[in-house]
Protein backbone atom coordinates (compact mmCIF):
# COMPACT_ATOMS: atom_id res chain seq x y z
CA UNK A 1 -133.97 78.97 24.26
CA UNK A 2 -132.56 75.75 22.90
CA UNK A 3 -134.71 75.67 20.24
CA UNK A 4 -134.61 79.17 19.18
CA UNK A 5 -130.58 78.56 18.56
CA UNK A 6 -131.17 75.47 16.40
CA UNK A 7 -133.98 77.50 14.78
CA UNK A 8 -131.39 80.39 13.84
CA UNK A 9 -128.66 77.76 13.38
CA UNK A 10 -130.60 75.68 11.06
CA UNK A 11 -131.79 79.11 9.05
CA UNK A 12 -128.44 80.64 8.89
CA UNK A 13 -126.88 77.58 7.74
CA UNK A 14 -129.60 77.07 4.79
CA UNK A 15 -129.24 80.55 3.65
CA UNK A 16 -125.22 80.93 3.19
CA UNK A 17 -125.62 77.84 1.56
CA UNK A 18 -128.04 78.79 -0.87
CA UNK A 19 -125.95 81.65 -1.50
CA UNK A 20 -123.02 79.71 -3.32
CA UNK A 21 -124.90 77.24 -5.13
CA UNK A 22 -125.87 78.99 -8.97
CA UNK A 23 -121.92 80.32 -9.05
CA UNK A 24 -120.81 76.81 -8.24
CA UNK A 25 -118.33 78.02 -6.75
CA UNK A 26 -118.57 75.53 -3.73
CA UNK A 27 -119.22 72.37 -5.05
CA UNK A 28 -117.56 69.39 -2.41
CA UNK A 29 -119.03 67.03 -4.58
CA UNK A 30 -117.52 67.70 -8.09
CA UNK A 31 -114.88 65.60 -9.70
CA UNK A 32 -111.73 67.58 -10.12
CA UNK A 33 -108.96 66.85 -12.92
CA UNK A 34 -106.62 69.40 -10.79
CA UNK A 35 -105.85 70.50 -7.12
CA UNK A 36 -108.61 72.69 -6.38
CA UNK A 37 -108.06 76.33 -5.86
CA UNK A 38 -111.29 77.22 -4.95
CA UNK A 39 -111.64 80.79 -2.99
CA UNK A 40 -107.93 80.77 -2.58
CA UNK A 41 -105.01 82.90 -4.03
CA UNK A 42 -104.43 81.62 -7.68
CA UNK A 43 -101.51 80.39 -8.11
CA UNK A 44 -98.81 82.39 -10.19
CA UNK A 45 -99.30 82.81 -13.62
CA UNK A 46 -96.07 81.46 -15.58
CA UNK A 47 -95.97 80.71 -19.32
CA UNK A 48 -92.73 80.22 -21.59
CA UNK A 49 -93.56 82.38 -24.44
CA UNK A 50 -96.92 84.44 -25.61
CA UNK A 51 -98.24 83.17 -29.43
CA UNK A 52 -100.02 86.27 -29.29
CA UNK A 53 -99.58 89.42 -27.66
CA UNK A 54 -99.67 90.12 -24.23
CA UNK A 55 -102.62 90.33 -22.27
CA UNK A 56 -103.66 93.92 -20.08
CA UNK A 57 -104.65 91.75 -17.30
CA UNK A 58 -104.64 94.54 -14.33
CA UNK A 59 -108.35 94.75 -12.93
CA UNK A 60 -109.66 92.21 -14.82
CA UNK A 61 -111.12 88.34 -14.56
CA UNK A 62 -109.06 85.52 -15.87
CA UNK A 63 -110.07 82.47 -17.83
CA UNK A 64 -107.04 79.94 -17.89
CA UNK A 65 -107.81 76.97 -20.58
CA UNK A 66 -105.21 74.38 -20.23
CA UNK A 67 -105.91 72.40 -23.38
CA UNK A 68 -103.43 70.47 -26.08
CA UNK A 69 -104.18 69.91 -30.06
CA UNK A 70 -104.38 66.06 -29.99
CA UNK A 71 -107.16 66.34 -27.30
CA UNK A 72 -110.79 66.40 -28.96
CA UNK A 73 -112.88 67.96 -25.96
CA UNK A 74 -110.25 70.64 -26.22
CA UNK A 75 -110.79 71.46 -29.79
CA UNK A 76 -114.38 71.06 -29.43
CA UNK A 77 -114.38 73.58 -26.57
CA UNK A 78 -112.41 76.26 -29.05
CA UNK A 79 -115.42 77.58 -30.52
CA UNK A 80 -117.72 78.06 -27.02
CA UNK A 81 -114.12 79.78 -25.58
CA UNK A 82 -114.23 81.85 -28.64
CA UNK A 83 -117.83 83.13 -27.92
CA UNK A 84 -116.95 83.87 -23.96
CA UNK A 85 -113.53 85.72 -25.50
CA UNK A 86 -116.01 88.08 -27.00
CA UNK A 87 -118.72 88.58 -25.23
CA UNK A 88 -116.62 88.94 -21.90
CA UNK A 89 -113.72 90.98 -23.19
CA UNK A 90 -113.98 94.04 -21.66
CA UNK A 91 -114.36 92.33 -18.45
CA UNK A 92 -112.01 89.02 -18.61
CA UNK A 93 -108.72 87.94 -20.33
CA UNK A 94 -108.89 84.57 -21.87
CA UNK A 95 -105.58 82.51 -22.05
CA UNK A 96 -105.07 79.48 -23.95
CA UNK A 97 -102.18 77.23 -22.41
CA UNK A 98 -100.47 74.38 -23.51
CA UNK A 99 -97.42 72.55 -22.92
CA UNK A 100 -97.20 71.63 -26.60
CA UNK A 101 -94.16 72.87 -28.39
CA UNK A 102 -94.85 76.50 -30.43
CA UNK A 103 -94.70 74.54 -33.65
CA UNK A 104 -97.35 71.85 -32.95
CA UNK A 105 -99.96 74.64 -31.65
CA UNK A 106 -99.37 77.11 -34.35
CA UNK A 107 -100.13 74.06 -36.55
CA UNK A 108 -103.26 74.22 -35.57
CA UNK A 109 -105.34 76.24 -37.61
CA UNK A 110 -109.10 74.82 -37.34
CA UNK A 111 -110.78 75.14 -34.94
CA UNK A 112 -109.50 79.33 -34.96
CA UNK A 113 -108.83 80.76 -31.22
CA UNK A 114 -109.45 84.31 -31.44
CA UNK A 115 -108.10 84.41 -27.43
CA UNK A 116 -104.75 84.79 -26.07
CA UNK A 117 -102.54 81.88 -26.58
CA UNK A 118 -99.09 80.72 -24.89
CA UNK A 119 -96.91 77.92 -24.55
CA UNK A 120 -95.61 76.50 -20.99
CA UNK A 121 -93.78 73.43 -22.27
CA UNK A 122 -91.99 72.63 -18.32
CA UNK A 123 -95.88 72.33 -17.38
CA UNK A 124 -94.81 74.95 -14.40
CA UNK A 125 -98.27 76.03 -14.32
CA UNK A 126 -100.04 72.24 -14.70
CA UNK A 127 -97.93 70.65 -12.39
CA UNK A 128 -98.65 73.16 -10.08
CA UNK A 129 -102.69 73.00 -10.51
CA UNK A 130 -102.19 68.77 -10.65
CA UNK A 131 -103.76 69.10 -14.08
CA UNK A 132 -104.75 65.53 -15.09
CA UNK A 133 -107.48 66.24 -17.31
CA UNK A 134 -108.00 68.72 -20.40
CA UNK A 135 -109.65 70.74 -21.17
CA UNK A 136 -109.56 72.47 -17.59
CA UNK A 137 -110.51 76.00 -17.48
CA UNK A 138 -109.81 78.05 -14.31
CA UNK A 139 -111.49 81.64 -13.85
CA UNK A 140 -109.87 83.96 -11.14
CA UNK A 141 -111.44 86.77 -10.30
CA UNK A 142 -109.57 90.99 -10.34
CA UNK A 143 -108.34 90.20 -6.42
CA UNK A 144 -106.30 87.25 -7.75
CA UNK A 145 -108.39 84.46 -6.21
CA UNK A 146 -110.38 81.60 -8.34
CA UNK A 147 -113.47 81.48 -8.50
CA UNK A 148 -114.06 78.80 -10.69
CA UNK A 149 -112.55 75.71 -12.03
CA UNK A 150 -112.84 72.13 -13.65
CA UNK A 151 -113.98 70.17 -16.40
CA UNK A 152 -116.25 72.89 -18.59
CA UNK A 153 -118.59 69.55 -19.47
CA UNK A 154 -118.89 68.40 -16.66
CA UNK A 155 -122.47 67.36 -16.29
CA UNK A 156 -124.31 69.19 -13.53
CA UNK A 157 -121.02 71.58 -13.34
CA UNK A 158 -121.02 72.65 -16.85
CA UNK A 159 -119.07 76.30 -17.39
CA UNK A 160 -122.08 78.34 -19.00
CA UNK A 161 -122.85 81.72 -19.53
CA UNK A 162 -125.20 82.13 -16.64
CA UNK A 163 -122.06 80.59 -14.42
CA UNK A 164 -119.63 83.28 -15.59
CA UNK A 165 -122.32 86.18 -15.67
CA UNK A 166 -122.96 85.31 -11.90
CA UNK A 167 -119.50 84.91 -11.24
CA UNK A 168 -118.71 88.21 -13.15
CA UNK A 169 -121.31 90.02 -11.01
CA UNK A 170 -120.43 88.41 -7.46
CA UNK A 171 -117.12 89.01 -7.36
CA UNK A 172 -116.44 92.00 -9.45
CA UNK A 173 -114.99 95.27 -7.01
């Protein structure tokens, strides 16, 4: 009988962990630039003024992209944020955030973001995800909770389109 349980132990223990590993959305082992959030309640979502309009965001996924215009990964990362924007938006909001002042950001006019943009220039939102690296992008899923966050370069954690179609499927209602 002993052996049976460690059997069914060892098996069940294998198998939910296989079932988190694509989605990365357990990963013990990854370097964070931020407090993780991971399969908690996102924190609230707090910005000092909209660049662009308002996001619907009711029922749907949420990318957060803390990023600022002197930072090169950031402006590097416009372009792949660009393509997720529109392939994703019927399914998830992406929000641009910085805690540049308006006129620095609207400055910025290569590389394009075709996403929602806002300012947050008391870094309510960075202080409270302990944001020391940029770019970090957070996704959070329709129920409020996040699903995914980090460094989008990170190797062997990198934010692709396979990571965000599995996330979009796993967690949708």
């Amino acid at each position: 009988m002993n052996k049976s349980f460690l059997l069914l132990a060892t098996f069940l223990s294998f198998f939910l962990l296989s079932q988190n590993i694509i989605a990365q959305d357990i990963t013990p082992n990854k370097k964070m630039y931020g407090k993780s959030f991971y399969h908690q309640k996102a924190p609230e979502f707090v910005v000092e003024k909209w660049l662009s309009d308002v996001p619907d965001m009711k029922g749907k996924f949420i990318m957060i992209d803390f990023w600022a215009t002197w930072c090169g990964p950031c402006k590097r990362s416009i372009p792949q944020i660009n393509e997720w924007y529109n392939k994703y938006k019927d399914r998830m909001v992406v929000i641009g955030v910085s805690d540049e002042p308006e006129a620095k950001v609207l400055a910025l006019k290569e590389p394009k973001k075709e996403y929602y943009s806002a300012i947050d220039t008391k870094k309510r939102m960075s202080k409270t995800y302990e944001v020391s690296g940029i770019p970090h992008i957070v996704i959070i899923d329709p129920q409020g909770i996040v699903r995914w966050q980090g460094f989008p370069f990170l190797a062997g954690y990198e934010l692709t389109d396979e990571v965000i179609d599995e996330i979009l499927e796993k967690y949708s209602k």
